[in-house]
PDB file of N, CA and C in Angstrom:
ATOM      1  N   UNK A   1     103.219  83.721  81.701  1.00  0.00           N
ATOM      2  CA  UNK A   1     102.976  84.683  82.747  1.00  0.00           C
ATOM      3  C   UNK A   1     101.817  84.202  83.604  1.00  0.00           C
ATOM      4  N   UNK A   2     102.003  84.565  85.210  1.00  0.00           N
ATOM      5  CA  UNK A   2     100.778  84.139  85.935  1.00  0.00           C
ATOM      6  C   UNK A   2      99.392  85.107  85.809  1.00  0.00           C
ATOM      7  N   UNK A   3      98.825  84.246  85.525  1.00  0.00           N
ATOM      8  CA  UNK A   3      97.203  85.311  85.370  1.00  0.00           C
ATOM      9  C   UNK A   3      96.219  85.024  86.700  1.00  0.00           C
ATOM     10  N   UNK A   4      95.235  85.765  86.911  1.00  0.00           N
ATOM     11  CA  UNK A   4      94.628  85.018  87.776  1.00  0.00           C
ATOM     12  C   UNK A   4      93.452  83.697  87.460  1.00  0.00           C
ATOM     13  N   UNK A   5      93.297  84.129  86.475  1.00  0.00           N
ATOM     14  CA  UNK A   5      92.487  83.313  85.483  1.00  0.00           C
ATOM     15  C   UNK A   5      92.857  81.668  85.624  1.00  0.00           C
ATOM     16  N   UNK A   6      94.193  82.214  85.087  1.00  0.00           N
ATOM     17  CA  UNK A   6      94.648  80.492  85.279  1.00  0.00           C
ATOM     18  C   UNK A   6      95.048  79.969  86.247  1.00  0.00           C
ATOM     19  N   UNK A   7      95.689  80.621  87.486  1.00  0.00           N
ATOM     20  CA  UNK A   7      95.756  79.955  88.511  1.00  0.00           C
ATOM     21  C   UNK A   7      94.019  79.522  89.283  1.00  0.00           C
ATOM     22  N   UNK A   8      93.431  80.265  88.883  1.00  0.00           N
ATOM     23  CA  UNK A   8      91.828  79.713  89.444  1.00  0.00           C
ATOM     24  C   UNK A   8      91.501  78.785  88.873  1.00  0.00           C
ATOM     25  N   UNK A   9      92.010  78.194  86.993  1.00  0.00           N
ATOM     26  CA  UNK A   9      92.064  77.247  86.521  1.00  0.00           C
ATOM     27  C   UNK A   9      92.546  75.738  87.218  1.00  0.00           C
ATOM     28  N   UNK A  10      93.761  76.036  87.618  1.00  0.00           N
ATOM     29  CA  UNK A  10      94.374  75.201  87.967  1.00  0.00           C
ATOM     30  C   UNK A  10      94.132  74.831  89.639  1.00  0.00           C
ATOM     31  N   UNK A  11      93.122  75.200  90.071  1.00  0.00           N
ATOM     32  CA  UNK A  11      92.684  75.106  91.410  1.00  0.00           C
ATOM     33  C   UNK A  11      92.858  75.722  92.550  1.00  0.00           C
ATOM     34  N   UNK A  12      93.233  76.949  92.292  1.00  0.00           N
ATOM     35  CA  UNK A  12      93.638  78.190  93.238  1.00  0.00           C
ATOM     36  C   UNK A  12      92.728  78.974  93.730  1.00  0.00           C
ATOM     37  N   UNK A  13      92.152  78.967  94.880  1.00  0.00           N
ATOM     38  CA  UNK A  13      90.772  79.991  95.248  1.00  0.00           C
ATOM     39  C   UNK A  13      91.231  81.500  94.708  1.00  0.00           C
ATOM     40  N   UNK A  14      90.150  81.725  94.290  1.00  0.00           N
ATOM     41  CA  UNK A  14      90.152  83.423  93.637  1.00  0.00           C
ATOM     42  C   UNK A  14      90.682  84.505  94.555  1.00  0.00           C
ATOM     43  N   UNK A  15      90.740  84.312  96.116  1.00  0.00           N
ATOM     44  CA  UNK A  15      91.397  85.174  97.073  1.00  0.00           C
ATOM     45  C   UNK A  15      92.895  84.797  96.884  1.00  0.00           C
ATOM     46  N   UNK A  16      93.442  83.722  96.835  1.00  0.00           N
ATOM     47  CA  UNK A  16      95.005  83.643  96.771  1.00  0.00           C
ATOM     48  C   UNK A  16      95.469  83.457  95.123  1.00  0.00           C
ATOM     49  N   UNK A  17      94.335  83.297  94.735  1.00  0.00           N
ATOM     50  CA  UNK A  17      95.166  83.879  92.936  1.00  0.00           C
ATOM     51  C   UNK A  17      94.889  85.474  92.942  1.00  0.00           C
ATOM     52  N   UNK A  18      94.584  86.300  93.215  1.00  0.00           N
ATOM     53  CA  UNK A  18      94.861  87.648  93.448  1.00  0.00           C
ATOM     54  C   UNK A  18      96.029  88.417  94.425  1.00  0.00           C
ATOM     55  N   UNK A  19      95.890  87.064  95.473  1.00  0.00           N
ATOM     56  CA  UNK A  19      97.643  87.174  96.222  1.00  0.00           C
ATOM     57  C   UNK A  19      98.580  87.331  95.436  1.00  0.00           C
ATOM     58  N   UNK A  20      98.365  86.099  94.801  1.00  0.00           N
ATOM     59  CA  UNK A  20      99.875  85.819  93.673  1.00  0.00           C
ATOM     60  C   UNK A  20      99.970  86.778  92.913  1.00  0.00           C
ATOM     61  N   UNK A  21      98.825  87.552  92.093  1.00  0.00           N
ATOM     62  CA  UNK A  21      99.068  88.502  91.268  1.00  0.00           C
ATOM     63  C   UNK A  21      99.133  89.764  91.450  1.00  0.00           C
ATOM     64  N   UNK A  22      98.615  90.325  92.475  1.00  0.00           N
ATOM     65  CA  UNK A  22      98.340  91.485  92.618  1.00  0.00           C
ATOM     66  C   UNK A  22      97.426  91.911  93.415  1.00  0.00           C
ATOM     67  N   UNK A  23      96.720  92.100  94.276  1.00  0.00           N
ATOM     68  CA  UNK A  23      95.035  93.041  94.531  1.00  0.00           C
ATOM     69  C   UNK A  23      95.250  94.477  93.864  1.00  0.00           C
ATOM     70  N   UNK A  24      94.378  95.167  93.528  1.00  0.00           N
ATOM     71  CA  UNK A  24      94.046  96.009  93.209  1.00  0.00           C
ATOM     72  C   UNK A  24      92.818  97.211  93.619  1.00  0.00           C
ATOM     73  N   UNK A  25      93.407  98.357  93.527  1.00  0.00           N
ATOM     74  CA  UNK A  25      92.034  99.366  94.253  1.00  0.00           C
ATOM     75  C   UNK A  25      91.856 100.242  92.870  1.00  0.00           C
ATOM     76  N   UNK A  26      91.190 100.369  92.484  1.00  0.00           N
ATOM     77  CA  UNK A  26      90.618 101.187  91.205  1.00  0.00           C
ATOM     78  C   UNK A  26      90.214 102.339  91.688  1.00  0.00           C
ATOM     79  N   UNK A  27      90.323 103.535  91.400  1.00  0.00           N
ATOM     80  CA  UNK A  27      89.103 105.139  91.422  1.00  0.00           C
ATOM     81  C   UNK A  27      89.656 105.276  92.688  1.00  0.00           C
ATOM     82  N   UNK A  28      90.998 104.968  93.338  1.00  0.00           N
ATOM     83  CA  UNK A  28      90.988 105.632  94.782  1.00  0.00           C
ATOM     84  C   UNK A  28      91.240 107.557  94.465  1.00  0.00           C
ATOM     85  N   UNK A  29      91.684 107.795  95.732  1.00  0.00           N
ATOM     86  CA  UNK A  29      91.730 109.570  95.938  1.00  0.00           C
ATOM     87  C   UNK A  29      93.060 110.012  96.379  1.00  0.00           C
ATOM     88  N   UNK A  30      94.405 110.742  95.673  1.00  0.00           N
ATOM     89  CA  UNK A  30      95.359 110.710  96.625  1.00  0.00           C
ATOM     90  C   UNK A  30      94.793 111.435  97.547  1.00  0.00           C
ATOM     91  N   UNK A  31      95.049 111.775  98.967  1.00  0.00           N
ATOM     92  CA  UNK A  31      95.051 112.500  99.562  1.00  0.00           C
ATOM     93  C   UNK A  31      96.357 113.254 100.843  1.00  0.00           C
ATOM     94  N   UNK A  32      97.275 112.531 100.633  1.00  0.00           N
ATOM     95  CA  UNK A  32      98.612 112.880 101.524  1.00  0.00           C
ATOM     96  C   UNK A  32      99.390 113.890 101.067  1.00  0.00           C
ATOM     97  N   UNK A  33      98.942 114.492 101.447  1.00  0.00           N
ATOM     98  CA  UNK A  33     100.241 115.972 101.399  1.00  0.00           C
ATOM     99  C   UNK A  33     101.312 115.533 101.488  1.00  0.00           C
ATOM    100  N   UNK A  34     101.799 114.830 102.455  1.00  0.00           N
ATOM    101  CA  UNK A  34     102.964 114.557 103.018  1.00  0.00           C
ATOM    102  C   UNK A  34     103.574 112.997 103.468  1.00  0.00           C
ATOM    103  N   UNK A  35     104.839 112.687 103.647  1.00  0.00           N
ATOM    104  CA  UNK A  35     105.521 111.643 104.215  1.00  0.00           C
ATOM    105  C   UNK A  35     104.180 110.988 104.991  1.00  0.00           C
ATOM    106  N   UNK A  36     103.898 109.883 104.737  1.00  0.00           N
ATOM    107  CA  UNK A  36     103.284 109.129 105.943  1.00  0.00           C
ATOM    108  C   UNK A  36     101.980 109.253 106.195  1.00  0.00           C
ATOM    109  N   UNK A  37     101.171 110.391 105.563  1.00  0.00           N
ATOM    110  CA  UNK A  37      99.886 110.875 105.585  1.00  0.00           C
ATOM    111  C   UNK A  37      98.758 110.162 104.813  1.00  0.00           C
ATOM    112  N   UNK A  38      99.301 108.790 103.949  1.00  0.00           N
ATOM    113  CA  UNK A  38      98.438 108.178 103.006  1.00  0.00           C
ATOM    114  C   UNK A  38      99.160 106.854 102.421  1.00  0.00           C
ATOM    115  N   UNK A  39      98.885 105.582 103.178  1.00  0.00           N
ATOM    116  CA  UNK A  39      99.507 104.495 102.294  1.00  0.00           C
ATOM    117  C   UNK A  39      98.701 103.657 101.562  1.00  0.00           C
ATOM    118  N   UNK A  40      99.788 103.122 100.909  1.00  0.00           N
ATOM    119  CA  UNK A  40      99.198 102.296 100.215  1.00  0.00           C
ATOM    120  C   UNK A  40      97.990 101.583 100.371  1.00  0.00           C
ATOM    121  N   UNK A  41      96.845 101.207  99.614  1.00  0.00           N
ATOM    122  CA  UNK A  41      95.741 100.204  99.988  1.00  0.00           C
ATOM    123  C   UNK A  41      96.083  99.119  99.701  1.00  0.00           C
ATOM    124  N   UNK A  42      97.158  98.800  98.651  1.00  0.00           N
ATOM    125  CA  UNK A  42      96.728  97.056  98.184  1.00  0.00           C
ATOM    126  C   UNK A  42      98.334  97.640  96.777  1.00  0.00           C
ATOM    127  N   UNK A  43      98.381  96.356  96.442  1.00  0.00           N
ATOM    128  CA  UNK A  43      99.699  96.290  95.738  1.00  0.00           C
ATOM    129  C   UNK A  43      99.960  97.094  94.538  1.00  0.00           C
ATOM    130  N   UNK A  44      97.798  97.152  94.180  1.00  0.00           N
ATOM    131  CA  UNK A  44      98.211  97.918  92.624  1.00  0.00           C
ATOM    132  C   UNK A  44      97.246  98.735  92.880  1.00  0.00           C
ATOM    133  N   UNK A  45      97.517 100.095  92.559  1.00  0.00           N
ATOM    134  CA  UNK A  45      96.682 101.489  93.304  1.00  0.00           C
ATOM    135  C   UNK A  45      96.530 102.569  91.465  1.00  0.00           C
ATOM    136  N   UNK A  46      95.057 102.630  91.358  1.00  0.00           N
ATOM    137  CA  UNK A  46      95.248 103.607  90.304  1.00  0.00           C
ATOM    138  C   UNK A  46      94.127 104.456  90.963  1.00  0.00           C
ATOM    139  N   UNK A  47      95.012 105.959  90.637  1.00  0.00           N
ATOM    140  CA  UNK A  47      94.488 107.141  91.119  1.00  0.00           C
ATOM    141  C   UNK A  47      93.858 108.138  90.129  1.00  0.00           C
ATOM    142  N   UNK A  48      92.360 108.182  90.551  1.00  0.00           N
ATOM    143  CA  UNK A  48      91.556 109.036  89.047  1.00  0.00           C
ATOM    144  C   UNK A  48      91.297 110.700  90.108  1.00  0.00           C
ATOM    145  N   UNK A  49      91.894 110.887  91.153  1.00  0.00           N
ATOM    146  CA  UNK A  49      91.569 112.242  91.497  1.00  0.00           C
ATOM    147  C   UNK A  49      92.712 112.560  92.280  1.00  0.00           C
ATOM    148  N   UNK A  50      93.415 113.958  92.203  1.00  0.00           N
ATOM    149  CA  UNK A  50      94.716 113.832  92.967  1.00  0.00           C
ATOM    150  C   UNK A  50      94.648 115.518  93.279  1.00  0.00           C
ATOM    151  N   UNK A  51      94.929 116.250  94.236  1.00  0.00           N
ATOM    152  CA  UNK A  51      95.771 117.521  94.288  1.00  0.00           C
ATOM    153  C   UNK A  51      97.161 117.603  93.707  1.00  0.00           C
ATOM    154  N   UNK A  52      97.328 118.337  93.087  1.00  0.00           N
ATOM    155  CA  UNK A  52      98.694 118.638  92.824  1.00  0.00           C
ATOM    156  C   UNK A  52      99.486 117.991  93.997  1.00  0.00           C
ATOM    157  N   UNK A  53     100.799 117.068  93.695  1.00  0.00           N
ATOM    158  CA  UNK A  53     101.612 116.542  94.911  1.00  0.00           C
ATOM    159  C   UNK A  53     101.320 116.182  95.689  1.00  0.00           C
ATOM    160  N   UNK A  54     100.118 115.947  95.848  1.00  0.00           N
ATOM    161  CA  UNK A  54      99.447 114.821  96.638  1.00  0.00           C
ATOM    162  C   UNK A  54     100.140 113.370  96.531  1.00  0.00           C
ATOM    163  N   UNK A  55      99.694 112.536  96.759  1.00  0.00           N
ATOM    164  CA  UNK A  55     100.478 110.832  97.164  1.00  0.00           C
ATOM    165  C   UNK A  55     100.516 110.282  98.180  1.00  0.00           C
ATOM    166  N   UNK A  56     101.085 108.808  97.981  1.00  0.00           N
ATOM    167  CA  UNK A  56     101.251 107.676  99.080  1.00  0.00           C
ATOM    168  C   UNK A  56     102.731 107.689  99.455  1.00  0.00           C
ATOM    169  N   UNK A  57     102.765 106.911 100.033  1.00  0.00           N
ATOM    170  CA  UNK A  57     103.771 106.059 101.205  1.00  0.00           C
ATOM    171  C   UNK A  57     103.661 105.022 100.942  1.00  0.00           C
ATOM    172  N   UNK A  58     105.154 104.717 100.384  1.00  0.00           N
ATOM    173  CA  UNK A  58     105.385 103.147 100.059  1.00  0.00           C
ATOM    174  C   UNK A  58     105.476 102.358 101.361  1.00  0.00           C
ATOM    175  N   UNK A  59     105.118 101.009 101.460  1.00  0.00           N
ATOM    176  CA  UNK A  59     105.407 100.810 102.766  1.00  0.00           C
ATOM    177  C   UNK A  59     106.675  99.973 103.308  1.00  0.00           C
ATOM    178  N   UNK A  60     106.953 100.330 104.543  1.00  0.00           N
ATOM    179  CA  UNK A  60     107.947  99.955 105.387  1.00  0.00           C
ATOM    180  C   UNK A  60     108.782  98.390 105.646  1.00  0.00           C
ATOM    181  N   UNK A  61     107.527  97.893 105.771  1.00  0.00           N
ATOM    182  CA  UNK A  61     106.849  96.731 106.126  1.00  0.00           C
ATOM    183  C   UNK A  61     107.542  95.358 104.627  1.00  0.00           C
ATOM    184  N   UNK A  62     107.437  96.024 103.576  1.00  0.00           N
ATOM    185  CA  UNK A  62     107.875  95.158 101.949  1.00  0.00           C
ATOM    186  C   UNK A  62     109.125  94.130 102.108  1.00  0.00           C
ATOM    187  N   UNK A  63     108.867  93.191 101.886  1.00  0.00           N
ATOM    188  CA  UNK A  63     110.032  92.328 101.649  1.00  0.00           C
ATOM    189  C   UNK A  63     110.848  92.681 100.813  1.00  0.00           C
ATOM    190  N   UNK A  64     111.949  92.268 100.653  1.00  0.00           N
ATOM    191  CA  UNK A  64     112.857  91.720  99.234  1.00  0.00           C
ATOM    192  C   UNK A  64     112.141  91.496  97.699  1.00  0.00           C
ATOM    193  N   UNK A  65     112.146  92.128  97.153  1.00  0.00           N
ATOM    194  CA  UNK A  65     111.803  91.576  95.553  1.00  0.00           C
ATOM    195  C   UNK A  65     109.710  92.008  95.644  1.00  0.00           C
ATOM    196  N   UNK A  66     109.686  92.372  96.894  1.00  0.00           N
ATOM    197  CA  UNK A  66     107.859  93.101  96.756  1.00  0.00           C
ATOM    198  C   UNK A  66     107.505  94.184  95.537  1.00  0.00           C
ATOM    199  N   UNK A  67     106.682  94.196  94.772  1.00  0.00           N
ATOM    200  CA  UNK A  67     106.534  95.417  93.648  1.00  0.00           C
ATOM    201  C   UNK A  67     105.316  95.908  94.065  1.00  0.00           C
ATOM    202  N   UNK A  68     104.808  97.065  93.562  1.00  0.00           N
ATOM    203  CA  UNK A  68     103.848  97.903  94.071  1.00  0.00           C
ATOM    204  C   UNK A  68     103.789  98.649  92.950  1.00  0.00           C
ATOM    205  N   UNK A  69     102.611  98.555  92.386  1.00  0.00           N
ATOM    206  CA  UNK A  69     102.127  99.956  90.986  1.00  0.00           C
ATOM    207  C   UNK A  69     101.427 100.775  91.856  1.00  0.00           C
ATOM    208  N   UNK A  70     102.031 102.281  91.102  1.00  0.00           N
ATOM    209  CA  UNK A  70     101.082 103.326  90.710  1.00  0.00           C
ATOM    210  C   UNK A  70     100.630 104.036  89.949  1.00  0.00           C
ATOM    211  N   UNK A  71      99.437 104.321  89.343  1.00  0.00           N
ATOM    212  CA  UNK A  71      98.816 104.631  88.461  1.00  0.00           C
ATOM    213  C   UNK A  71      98.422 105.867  88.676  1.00  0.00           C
ATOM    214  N   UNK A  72      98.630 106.817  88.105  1.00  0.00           N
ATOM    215  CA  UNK A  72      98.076 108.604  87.723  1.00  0.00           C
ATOM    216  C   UNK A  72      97.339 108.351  86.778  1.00  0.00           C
ATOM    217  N   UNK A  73      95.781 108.382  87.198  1.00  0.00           N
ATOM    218  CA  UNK A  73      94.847 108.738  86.100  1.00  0.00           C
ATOM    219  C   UNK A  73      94.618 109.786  86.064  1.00  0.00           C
ATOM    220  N   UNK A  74      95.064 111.152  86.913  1.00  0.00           N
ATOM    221  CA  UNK A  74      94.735 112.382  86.999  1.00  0.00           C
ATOM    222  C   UNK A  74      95.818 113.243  86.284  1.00  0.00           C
ATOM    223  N   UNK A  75      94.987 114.511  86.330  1.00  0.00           N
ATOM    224  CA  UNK A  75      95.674 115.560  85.551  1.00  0.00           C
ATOM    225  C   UNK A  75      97.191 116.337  85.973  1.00  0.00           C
ATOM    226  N   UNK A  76      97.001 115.721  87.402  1.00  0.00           N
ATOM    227  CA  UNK A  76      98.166 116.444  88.050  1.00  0.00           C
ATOM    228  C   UNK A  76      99.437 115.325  88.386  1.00  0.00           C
ATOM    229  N   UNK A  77     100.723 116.233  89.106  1.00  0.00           N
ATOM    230  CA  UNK A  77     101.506 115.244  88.809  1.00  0.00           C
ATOM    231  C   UNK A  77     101.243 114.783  90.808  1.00  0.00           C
ATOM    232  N   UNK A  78     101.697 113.519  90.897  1.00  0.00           N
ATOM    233  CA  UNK A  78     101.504 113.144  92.316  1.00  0.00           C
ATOM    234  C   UNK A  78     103.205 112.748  92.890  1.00  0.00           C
ATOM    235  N   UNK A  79     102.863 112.848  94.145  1.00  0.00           N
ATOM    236  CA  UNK A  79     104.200 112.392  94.718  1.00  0.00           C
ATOM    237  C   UNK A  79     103.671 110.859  95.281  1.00  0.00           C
ATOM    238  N   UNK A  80     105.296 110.202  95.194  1.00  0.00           N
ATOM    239  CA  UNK A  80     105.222 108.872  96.134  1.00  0.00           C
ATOM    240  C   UNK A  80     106.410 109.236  97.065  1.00  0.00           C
ATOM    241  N   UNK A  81     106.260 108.893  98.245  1.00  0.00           N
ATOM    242  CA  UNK A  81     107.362 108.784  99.218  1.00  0.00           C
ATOM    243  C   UNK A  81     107.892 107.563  99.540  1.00  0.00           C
ATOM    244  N   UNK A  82     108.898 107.269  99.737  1.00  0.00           N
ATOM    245  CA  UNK A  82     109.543 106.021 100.447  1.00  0.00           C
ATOM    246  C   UNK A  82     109.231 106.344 102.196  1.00  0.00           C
ATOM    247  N   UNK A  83     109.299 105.005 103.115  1.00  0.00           N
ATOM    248  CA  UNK A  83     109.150 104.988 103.883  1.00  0.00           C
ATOM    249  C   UNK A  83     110.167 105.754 105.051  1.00  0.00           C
ATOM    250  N   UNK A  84     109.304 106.942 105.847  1.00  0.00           N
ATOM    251  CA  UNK A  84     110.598 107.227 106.556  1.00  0.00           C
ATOM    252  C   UNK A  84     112.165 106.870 107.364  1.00  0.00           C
ATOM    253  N   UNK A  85     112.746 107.649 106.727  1.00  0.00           N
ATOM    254  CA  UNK A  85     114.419 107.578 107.148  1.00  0.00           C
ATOM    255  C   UNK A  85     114.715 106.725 105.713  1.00  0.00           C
ATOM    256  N   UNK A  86     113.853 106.408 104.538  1.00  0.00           N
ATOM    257  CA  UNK A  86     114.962 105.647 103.620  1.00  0.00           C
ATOM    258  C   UNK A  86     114.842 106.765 102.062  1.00  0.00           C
ATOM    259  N   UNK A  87     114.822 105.792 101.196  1.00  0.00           N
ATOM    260  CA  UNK A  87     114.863 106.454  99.789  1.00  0.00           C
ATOM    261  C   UNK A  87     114.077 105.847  98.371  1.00  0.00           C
ATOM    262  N   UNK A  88     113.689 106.310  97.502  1.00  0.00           N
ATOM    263  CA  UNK A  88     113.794 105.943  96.208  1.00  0.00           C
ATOM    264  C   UNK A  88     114.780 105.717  95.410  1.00  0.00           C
ATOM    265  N   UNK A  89     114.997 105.163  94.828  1.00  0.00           N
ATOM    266  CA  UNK A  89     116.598 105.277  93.490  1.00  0.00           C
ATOM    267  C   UNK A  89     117.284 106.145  94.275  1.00  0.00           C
ATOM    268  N   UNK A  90     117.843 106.851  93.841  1.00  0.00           N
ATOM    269  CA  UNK A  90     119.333 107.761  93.915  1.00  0.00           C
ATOM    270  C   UNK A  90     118.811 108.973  94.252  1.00  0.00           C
ATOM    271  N   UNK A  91     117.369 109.011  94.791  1.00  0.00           N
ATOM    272  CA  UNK A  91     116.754 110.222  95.228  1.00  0.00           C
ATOM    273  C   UNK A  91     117.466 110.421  97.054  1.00  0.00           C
ATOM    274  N   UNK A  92     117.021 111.581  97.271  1.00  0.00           N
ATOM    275  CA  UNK A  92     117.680 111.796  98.876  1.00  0.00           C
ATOM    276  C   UNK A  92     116.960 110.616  99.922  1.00  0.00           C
ATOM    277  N   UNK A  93     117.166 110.975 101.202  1.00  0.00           N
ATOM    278  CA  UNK A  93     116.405 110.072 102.347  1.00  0.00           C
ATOM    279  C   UNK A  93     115.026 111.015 102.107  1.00  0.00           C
ATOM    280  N   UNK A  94     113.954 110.391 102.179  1.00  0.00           N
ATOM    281  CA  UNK A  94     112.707 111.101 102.445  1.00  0.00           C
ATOM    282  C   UNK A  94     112.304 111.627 101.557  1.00  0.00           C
ATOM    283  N   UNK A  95     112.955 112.038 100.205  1.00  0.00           N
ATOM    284  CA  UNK A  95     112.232 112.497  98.965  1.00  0.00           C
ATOM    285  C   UNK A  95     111.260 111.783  98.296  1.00  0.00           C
ATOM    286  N   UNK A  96     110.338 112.620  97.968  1.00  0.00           N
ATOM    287  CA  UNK A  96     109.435 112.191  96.958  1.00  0.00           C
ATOM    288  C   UNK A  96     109.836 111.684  95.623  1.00  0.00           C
ATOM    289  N   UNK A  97     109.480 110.828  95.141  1.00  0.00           N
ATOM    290  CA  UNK A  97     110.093 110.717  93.349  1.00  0.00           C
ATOM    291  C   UNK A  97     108.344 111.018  93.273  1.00  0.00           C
ATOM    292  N   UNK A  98     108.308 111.946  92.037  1.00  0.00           N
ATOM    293  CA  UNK A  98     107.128 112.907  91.067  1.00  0.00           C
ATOM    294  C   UNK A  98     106.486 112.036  89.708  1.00  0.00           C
ATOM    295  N   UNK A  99     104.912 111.532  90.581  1.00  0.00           N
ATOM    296  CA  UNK A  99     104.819 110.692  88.851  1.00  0.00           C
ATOM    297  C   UNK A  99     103.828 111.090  88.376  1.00  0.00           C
ATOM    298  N   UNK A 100     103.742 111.765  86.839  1.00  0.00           N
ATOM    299  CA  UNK A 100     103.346 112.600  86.175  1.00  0.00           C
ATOM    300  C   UNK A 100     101.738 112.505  85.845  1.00  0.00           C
ATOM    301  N   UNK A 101     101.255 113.130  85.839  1.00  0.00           N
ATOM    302  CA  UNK A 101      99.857 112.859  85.109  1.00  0.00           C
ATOM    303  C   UNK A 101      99.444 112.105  83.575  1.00  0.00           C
ATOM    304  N   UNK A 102      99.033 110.876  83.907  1.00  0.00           N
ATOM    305  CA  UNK A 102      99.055 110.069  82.597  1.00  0.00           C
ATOM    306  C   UNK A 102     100.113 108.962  82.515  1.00  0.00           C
ATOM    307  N   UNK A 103     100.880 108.759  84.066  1.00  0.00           N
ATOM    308  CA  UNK A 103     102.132 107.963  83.723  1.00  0.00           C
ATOM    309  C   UNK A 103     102.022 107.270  85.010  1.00  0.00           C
ATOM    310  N   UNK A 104     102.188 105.319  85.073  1.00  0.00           N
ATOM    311  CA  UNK A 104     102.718 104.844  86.361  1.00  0.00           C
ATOM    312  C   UNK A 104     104.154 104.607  86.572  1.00  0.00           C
ATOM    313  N   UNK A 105     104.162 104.296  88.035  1.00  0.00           N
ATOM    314  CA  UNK A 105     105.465 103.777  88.332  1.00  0.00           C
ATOM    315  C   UNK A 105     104.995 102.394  88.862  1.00  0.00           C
ATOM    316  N   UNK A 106     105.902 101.316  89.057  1.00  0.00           N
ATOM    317  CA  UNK A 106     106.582 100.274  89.511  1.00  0.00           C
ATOM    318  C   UNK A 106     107.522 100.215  90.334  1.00  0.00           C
ATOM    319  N   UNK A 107     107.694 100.221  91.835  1.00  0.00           N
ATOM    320  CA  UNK A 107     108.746 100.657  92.991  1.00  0.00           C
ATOM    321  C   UNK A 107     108.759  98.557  93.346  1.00  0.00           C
ATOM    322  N   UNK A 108     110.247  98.599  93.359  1.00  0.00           N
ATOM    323  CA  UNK A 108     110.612  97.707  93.757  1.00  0.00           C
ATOM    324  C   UNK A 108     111.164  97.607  95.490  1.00  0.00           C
ATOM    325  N   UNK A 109     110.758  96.952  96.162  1.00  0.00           N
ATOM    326  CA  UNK A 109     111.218  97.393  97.595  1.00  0.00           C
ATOM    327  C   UNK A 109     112.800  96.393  97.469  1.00  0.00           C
ATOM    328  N   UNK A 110     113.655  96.980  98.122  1.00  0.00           N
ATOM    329  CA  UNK A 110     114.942  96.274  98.168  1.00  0.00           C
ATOM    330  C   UNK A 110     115.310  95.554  99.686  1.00  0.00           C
ATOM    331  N   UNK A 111     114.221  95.177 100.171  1.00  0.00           N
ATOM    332  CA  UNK A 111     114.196  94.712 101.555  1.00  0.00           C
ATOM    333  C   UNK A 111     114.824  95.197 102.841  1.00  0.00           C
ATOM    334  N   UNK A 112     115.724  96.567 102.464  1.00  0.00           N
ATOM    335  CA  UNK A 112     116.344  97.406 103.681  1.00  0.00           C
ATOM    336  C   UNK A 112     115.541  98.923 103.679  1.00  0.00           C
ATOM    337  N   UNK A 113     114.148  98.697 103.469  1.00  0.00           N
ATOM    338  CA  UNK A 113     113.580  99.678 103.763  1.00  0.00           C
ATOM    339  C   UNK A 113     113.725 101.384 102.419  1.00  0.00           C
ATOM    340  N   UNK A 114     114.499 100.656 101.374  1.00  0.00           N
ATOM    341  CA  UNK A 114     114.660 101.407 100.334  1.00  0.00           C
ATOM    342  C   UNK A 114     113.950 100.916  99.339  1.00  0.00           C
ATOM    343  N   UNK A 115     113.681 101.366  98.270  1.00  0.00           N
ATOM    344  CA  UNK A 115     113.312 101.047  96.898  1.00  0.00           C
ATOM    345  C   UNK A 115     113.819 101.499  95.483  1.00  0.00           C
ATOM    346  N   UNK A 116     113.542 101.079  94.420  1.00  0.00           N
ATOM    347  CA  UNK A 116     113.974 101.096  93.272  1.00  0.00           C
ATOM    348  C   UNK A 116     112.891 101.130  92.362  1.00  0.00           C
ATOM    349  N   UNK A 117     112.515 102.228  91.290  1.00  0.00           N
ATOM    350  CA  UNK A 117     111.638 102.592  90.551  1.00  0.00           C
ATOM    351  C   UNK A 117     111.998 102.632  89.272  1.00  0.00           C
ATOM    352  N   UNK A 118     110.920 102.462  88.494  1.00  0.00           N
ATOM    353  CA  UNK A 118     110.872 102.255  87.009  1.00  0.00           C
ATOM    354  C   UNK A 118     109.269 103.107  86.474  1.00  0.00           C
ATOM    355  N   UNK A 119     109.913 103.897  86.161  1.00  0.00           N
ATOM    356  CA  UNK A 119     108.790 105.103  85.555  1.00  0.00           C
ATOM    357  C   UNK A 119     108.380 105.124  84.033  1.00  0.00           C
ATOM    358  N   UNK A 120     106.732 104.666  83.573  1.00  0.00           N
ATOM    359  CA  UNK A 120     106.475 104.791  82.398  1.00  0.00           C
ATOM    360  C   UNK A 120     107.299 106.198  82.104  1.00  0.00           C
ATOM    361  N   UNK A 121     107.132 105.666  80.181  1.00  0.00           N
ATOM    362  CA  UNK A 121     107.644 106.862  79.695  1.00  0.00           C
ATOM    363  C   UNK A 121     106.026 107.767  79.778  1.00  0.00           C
TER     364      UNK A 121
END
């Protein structure tokens, strides 16, 4: 598996071995009520304060085969939205998929502006 560790080993500046793996924002805040009101910061997002259904916006913008974590460190459950006019899994256009307090997801973007999720148990 790629670490960043070892690609910095192997001569990779520490800014593009965090490309390859991931960036990350620690202790962010949801704050989006709604569709479009809060995106993503960076590929891997863990959230230690949330309103009830609060959440992000996956973004639009994702290639083919792009992944994106989210992390609920909070008590409540949060919403993620897909980017407007598309979907999550087998959820409607514009629905939220609900990720629980204590649980991440993993959204796979499918490069037509949809995605595909995999929800801790």
């Amino acid at each position: 598996m790629t670490t960043t560790v070892n690609l910095m080993g192997s001569g990779s500046s520490g800014l593009n071995a965090e490309a390859i793996t991931g960036i990350i924002s620690l202790a962010q805040t949801a704050t989006g009520a709604s569709q479009g009101s809060l995106a993503l910061p960076t590929d891997i997002v863990v959230y230690s304060t949330s309103t009830a259904a609060n959440g992000p916006t996956l973004p639009a913008s994702a290639g083919s085969g792009d992944s994106f974590i989210v992390v609920n460190n909070t008590a409540n459950s949060m919403n993620v939205w897909p980017p407007v006019g598309f979907k999550i899994g087998t959820g409607s256009t514009n629905a939220a998929l609900a990720v629980a307090g204590g649980k991440s997801c993993k959204f796979y973007a499918l490069g037509d502006g949809n995605y595909a999720a995999l929800l801790s148990a």
